[in-house]
Protein backbone atom coordinates (compact mmCIF):
# COMPACT_ATOMS: atom_id res chain seq x y z
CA UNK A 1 122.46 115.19 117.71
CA UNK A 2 125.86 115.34 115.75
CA UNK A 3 126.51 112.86 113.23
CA UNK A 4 129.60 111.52 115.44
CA UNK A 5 127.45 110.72 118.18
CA UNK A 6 124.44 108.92 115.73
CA UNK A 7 127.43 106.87 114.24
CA UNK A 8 128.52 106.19 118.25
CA UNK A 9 125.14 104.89 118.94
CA UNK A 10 124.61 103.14 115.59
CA UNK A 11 127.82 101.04 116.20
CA UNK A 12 126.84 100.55 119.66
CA UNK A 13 123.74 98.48 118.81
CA UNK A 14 124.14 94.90 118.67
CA UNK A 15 124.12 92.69 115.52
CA UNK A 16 122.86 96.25 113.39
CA UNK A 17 121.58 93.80 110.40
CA UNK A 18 120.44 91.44 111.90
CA UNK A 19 118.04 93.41 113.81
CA UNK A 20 117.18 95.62 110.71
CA UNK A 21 116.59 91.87 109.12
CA UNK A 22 114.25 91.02 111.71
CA UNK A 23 112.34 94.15 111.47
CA UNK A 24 111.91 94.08 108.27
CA UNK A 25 110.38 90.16 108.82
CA UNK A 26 108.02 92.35 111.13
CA UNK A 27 106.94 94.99 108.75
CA UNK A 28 106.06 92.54 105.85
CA UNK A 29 103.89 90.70 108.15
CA UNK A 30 101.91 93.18 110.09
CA UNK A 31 99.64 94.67 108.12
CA UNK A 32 98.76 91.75 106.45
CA UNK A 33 95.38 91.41 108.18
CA UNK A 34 94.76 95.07 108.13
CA UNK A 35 94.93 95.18 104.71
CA UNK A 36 93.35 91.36 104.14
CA UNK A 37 91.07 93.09 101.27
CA UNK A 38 94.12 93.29 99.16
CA UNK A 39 94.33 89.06 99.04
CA UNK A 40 90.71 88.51 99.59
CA UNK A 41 88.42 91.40 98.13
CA UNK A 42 85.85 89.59 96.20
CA UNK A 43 86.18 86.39 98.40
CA UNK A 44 85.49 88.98 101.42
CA UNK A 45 82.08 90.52 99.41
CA UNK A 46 81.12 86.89 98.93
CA UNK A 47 81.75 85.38 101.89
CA UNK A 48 81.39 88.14 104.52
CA UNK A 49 78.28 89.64 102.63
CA UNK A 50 80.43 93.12 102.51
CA UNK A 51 79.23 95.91 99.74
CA UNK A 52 82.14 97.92 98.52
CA UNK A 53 81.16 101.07 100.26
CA UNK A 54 80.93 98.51 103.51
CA UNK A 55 84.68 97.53 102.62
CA UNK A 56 85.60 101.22 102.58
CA UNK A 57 83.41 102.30 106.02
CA UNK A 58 86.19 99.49 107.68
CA UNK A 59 88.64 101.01 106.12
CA UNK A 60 87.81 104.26 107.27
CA UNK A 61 87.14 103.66 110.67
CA UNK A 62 90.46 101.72 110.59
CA UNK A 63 92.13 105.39 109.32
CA UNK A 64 89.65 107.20 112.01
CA UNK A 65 91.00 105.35 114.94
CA UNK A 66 94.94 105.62 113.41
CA UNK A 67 94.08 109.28 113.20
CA UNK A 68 93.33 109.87 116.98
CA UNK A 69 96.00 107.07 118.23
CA UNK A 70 98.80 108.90 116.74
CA UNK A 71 97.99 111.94 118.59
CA UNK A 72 98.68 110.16 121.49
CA UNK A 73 101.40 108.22 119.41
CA UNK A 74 103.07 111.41 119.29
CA UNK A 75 103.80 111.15 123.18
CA UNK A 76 104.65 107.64 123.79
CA UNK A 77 106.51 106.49 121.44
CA UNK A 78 109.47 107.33 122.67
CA UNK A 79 108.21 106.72 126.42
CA UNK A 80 108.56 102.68 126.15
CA UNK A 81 110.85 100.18 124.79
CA UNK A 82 110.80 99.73 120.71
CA UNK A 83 111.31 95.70 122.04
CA UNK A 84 108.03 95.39 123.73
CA UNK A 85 106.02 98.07 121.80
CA UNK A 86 106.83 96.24 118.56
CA UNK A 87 106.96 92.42 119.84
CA UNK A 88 103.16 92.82 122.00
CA UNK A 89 101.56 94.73 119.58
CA UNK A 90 102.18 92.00 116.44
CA UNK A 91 100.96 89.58 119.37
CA UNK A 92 98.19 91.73 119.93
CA UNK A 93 96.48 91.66 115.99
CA UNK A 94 97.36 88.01 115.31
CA UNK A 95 94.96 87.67 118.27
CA UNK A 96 92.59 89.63 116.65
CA UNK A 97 93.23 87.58 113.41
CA UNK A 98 91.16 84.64 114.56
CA UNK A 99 88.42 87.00 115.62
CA UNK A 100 88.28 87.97 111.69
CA UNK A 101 88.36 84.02 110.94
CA UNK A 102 85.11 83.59 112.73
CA UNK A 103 83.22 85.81 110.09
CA UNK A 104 81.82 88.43 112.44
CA UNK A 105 78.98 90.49 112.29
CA UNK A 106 79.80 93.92 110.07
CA UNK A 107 79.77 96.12 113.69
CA UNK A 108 82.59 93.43 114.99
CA UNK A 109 84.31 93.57 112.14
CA UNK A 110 84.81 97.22 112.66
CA UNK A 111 85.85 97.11 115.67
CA UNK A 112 88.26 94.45 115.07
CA UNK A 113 90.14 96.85 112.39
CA UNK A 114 89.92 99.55 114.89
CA UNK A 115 91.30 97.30 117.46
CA UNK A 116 94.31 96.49 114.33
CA UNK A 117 94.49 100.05 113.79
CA UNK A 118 95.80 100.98 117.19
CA UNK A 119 98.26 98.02 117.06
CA UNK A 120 99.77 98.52 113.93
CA UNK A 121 99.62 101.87 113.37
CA UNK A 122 99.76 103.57 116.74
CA UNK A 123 101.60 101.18 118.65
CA UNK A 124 104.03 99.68 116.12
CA UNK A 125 104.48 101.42 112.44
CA UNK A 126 106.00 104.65 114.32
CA UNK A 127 108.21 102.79 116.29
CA UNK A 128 109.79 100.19 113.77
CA UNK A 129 110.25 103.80 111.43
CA UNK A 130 112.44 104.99 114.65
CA UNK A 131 114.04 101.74 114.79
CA UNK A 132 115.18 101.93 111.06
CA UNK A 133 116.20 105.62 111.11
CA UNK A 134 118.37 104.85 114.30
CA UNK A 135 120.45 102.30 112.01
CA UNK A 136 121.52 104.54 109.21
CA UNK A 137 122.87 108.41 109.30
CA UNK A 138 121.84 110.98 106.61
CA UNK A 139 123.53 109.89 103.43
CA UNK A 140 122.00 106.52 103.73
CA UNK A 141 118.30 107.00 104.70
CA UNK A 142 116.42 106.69 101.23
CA UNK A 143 118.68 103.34 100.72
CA UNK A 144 117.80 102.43 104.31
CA UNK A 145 113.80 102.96 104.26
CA UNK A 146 114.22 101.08 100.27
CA UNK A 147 115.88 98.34 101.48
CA UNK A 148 113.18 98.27 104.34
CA UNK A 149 110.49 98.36 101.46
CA UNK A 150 112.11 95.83 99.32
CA UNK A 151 112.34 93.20 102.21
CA UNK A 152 109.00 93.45 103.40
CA UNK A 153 107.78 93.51 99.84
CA UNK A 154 109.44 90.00 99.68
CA UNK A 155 107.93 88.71 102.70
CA UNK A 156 104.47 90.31 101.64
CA UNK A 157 104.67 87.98 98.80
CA UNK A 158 105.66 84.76 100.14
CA UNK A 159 102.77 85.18 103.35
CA UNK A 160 100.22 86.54 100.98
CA UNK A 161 101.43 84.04 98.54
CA UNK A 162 100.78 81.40 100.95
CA UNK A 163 97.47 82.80 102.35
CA UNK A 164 95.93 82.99 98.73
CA UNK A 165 97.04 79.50 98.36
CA UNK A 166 95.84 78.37 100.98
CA UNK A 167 92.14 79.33 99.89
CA UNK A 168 92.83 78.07 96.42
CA UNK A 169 93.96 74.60 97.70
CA UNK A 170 91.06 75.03 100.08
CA UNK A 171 88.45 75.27 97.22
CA UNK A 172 88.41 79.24 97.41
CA UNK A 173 85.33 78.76 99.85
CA UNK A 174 84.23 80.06 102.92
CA UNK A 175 86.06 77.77 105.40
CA UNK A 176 88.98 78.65 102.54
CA UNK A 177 88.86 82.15 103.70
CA UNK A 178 89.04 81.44 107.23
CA UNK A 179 92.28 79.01 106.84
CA UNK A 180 93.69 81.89 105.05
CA UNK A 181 92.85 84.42 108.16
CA UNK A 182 94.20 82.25 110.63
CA UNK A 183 97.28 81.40 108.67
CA UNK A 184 98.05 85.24 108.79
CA UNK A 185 97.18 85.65 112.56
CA UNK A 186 99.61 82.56 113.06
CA UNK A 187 102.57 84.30 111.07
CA UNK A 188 101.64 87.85 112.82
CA UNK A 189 102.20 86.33 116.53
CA UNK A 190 105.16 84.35 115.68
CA UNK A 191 107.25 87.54 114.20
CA UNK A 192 106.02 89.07 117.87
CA UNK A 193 107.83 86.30 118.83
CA UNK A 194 110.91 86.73 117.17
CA UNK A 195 111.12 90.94 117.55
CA UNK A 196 110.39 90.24 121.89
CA UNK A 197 113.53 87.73 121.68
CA UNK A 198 115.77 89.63 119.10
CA UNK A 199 115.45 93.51 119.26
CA UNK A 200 117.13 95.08 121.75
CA UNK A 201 115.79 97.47 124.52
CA UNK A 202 116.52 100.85 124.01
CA UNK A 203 119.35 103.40 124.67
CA UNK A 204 119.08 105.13 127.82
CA UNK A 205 118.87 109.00 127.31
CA UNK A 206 120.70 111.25 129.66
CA UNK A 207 120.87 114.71 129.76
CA UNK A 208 124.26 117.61 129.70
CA UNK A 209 124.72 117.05 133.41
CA UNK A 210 125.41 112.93 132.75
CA UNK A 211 122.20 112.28 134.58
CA UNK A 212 119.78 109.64 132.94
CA UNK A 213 116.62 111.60 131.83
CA UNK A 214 112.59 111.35 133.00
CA UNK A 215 111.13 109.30 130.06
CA UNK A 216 107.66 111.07 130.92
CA UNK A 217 109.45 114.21 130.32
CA UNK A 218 111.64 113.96 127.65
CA UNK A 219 108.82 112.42 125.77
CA UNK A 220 106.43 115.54 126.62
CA UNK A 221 109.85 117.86 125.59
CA UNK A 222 109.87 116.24 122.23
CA UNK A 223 106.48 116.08 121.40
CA UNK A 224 106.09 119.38 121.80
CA UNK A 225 109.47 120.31 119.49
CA UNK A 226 108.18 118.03 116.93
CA UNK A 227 104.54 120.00 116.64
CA UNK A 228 106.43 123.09 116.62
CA UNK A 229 108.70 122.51 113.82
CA UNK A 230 107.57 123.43 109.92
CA UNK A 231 109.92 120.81 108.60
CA UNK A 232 108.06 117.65 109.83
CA UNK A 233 105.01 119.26 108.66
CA UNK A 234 106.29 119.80 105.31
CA UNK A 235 107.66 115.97 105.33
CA UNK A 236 104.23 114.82 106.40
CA UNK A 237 102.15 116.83 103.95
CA UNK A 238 104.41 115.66 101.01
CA UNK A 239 104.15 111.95 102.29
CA UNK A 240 99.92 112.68 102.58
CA UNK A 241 99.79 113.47 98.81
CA UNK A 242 101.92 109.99 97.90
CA UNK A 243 99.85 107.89 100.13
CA UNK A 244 96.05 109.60 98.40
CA UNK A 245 97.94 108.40 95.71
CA UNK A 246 98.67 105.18 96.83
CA UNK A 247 95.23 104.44 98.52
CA UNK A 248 94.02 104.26 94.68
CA UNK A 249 95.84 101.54 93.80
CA UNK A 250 93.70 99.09 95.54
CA UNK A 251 91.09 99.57 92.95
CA UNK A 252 92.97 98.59 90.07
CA UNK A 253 91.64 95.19 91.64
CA UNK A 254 88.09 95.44 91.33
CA UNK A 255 88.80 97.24 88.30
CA UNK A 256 90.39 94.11 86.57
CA UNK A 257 87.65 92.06 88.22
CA UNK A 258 85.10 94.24 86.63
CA UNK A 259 86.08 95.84 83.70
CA UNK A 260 88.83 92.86 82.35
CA UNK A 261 86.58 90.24 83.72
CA UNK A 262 89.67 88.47 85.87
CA UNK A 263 88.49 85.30 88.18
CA UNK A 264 88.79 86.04 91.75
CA UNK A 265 92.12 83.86 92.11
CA UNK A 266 93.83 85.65 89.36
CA UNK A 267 92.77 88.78 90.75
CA UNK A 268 93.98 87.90 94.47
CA UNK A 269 97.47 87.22 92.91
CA UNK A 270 97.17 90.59 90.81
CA UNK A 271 96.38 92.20 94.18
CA UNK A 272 99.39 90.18 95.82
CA UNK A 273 101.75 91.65 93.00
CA UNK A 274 100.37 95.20 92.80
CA UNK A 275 100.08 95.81 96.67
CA UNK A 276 103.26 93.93 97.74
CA UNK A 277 105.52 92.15 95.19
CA UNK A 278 106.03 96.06 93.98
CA UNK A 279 107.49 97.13 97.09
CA UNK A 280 110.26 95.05 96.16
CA UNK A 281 110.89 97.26 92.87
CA UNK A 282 110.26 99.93 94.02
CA UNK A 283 111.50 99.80 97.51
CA UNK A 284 115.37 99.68 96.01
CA UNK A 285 114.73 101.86 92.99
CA UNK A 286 113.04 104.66 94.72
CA UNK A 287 116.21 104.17 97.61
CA UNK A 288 118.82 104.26 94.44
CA UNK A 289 117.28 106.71 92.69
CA UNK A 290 117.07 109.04 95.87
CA UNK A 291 120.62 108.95 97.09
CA UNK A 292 122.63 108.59 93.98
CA UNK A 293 120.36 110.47 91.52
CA UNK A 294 118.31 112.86 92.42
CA UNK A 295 120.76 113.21 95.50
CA UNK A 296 117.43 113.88 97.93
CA UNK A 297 114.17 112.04 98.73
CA UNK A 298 112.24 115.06 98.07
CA UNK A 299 113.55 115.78 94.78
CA UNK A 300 112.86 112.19 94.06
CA UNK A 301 109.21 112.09 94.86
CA UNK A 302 108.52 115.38 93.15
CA UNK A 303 109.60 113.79 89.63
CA UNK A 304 107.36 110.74 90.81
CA UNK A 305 104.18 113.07 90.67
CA UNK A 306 105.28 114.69 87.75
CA UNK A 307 105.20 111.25 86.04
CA UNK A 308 102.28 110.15 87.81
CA UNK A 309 100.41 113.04 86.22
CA UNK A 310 101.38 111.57 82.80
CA UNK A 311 101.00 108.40 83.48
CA UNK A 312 97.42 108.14 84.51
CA UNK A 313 96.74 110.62 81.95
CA UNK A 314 97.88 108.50 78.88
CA UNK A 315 95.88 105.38 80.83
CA UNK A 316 92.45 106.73 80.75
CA UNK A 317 92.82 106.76 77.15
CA UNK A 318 93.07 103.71 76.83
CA UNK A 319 89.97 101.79 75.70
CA UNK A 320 89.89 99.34 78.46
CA UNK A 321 85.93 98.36 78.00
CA UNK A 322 87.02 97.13 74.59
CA UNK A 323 89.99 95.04 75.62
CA UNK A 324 88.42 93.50 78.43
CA UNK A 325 85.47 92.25 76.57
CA UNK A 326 88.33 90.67 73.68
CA UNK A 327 90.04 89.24 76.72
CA UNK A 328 93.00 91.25 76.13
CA UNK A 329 94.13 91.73 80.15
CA UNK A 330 97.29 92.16 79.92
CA UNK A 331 97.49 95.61 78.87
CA UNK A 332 95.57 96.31 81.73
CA UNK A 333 97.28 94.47 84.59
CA UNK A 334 100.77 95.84 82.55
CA UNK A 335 99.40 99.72 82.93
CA UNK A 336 98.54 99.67 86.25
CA UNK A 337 100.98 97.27 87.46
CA UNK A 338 103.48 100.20 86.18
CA UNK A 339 101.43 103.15 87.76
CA UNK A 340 101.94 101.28 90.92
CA UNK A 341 105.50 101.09 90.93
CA UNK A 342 105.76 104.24 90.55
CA UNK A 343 103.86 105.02 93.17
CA UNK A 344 106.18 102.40 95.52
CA UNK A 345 109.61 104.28 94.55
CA UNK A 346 107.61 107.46 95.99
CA UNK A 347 106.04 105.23 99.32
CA UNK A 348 109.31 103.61 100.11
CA UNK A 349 111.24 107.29 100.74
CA UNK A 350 108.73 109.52 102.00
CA UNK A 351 109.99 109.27 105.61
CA UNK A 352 113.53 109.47 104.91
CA UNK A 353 113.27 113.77 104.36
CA UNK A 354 113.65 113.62 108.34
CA UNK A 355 116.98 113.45 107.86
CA UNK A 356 117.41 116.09 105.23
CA UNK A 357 115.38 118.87 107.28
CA UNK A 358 117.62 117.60 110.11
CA UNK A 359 115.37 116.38 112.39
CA UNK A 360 117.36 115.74 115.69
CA UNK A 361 117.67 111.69 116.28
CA UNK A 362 116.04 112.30 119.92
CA UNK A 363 112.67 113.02 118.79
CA UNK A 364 112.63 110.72 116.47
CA UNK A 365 109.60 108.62 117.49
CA UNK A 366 107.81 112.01 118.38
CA UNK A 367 108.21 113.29 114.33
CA UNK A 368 107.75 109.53 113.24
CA UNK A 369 104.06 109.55 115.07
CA UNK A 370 103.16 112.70 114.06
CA UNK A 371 104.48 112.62 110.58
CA UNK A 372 102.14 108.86 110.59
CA UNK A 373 99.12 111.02 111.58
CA UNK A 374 99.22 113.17 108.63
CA UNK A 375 100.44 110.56 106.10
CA UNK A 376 98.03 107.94 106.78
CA UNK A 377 95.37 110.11 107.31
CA UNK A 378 93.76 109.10 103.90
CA UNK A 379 92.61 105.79 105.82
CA UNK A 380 90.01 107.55 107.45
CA UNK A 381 88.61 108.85 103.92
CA UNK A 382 89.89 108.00 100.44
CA UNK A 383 88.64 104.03 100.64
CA UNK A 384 85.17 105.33 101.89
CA UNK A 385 85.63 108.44 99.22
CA UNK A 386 86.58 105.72 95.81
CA UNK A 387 84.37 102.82 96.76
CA UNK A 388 81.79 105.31 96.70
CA UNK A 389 82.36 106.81 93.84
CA UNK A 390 82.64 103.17 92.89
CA UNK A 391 79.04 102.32 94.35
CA UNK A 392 77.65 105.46 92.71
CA UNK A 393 78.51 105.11 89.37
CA UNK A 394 78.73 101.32 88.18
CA UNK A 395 81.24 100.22 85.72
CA UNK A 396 83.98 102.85 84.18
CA UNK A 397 82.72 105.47 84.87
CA UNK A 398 83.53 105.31 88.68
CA UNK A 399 86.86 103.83 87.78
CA UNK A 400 87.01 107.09 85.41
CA UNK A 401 86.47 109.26 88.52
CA UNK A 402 88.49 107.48 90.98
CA UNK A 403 91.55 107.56 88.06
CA UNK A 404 91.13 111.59 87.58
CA UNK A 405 91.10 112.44 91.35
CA UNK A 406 94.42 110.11 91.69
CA UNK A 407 95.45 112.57 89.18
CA UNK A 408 94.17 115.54 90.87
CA UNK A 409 96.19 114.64 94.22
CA UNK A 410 99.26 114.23 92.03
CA UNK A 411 99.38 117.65 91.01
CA UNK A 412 99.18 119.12 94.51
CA UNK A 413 101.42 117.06 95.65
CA UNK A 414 104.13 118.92 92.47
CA UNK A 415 103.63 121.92 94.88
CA UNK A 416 103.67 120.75 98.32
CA UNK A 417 107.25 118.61 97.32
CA UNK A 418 108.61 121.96 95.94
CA UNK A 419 108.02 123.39 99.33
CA UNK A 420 109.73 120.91 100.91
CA UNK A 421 112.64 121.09 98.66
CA UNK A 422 112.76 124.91 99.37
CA UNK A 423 112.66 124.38 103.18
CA UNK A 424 115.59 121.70 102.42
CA UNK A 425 117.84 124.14 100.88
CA UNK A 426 117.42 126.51 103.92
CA UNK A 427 118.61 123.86 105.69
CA UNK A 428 121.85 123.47 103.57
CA UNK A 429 122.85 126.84 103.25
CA UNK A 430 122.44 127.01 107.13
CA UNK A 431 124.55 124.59 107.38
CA UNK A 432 127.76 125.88 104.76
């Protein structure tokens, strides 16, 4: 699609910010139960009698069932409405939200994260990323998916915020933790709510001869182009390496718990701050530094690994057994609190490459879906992979191991990002 016809359809849609604004409401809310453990860890080992590795299997099966939706993902998201997909399915988890509240057994409470899974990440994650790229054109995207990061890092913080205290107003007890669940499930339906009475249907496509076109087949048409092309691999393979990255971070939780010897309600606002009040640094940063620096996404998130490398390096030499038995935290919580936005000015831009290898606007929610599948396919492994490494060697030494293979995925990820740049520049030179 030419850019004169995107910029057609992009003026065309009604009340363009507002909408984006009411996404974004969306995509700070939905995965709030999905990723509860980031609030409520140690309340969730205490209260739900869950072992780390246990904590890990959910997540897994969680990233199992992702993995297999968004084959099917690939298909239909762009066979229904981006209104109803994305309103019903944030209906659809708060539902399950007061399932969680009831404490099931561990068995229900997998299949209550594989029931999230398909909501979230099948039926609405892919679709609110076409929803997003359909409001910007090419020179805007890493500004576009920042600012998209940046708002739902501020309405991570002021649900989570709430949730957490909630359960410490609550006594940080068991019936705590459920008024905490069911707030969340409560906030999840009502931003259904909103998105099924504010975002609009979509376009109709039609074809050369004027005539509208056969969703079922222009869906099957796309999927097919987007499997086919080497660019959407490349952008999904770069975005895998961030995101093995990423999947780390939720240890520096248990590791402050552990190793700095943080209470549980100082570590549930650590987690709040690490896992969401960072998307809104790096969300704009890693959008800025994109477009007006490094002048490509890509480019961008290559320097991110570079630094990662360094990063974690210099941090496992620090002598953090030491510090946390003087009390001395804040190093800690500093160090990793920086890792982690680093990592965020990578997460918030690894979609917006689409643009740069030119993937055409109609199959959009095709290379969305399949580019989810690969990039979120550490779900189904890395939590079960560090909180066993976790459960298998106690105290630093797991952290020690979890730290080094963050370290070991940043380095591959140098030399997948390079690729990506190369195919990039075949693009351009096509295109002179």
């Amino acid at each position: 699609m030419s850019n004169k016809t995107k910029a057609a359809m992009m003026k065309a849609a009604p009340n363009r910010w507002f909408t984006f604004c009411i996404l974004t409401l969306s995509g700070g809310i939905a995965f709030k139960l999905g990723s509860m453990k980031d609030m409520f860890y140690v309340p969730m080992q205490e209260f739900m009698g869950l072992t780390n590795t246990q904590i890990g299997g959910a997540m897994s099966a969680y990233g199992i069932v992702q993995t297999i939706g968004l084959i099917a993902g690939i298909y239909i998201c762009d066979m229904f409405s981006k209104k109803y997909m994305i309103g019903g399915s944030l209906i659809g988890i708060g539902l399950v939200g007061f399932y969680l509240a009831t404490f099931p057994p561990y068995w229900g409470f997998l299949a209550a994260f594989g029931v999230i899974a398909i909501l979230a990440e099948v039926t609405y994650w892919p679709v609110l990323l076409k929803a997003i790229r359909l409001l910007g054109d090419e020179k805007t995207q890493g500004r576009m998916f920042g600012f998209l990061e940046m708002g739902r890092g501020i309405v991570d913080v002021i649900i989570a915020g709430t949730a957490l205290a909630i359960f410490g107003a609550m006594g940080e007890g068991a019936n705590a933790l459920r008024a905490g669940l069911i707030f969340l499930s409560c906030a999840t339906i009502a931003a259904g709510i909103l998105c099924l009475i504010f975002v609009p249907n979509d376009e109709k496509r039609v074809g050369a001869d004027g005539k509208e076109l056969n969703k079922a087949t222009a869906a099957f048409g796309g999927m097919v182009q987007a499997l086919k092309s080497v660019d959407i691999w490349a952008v999904a393979l770069n975005g895998f390496v961030v995101y093995c990255i990423y999947c780390g971070l939720t240890y520096f939780i248990p590791f402050l718990n552990n190793i700095y010897l943080l209470p549980a309600t100082a570590v549930g606002a650590y987690g709040i701050i690490n896992q969401y009040g960072l998307k809104m640094v790096g969300g704009p940063i890693g959008g800025f530094m994109s477009d007006k620096v490094h002048k490509s996404s890509a480019k961008h998130i290559r320097m991110g690994f570079i630094v990662c490398i360094v990063a974690m390096a210099l941090f496992l030499m620090i002598p953090h057994e030491a510090l946390g038995a003087s009390g001395n935290w804040i190093i800690g919580a500093a160090c990793t609190l920086g890792f982690g936005a680093i990592v965020f000015t990578m997460r918030a831009v690894f979609f917006a490459p689409m643009d740069e290898v030119k993937v055409p606007a109609e199959i959009t929610g095709a290379a969305m879906s399949l580019a989810s599948l690969v990039i979120y396919l550490p779900n189904s492994f890395a939590y079960l992979m560090y909180g066993n490494f976790l459960d298998r060697f106690p105290g630093m030494a797991g952290y020690r191991i979890v730290f080094g293979v963050m370290i070991g995925w940043a380095v591959i990820g140098v030399f997948v990002s390079t690729f990506l740049i190369n195919r990039i520049k075949k693009h351009q030179q096509a295109g002179k």
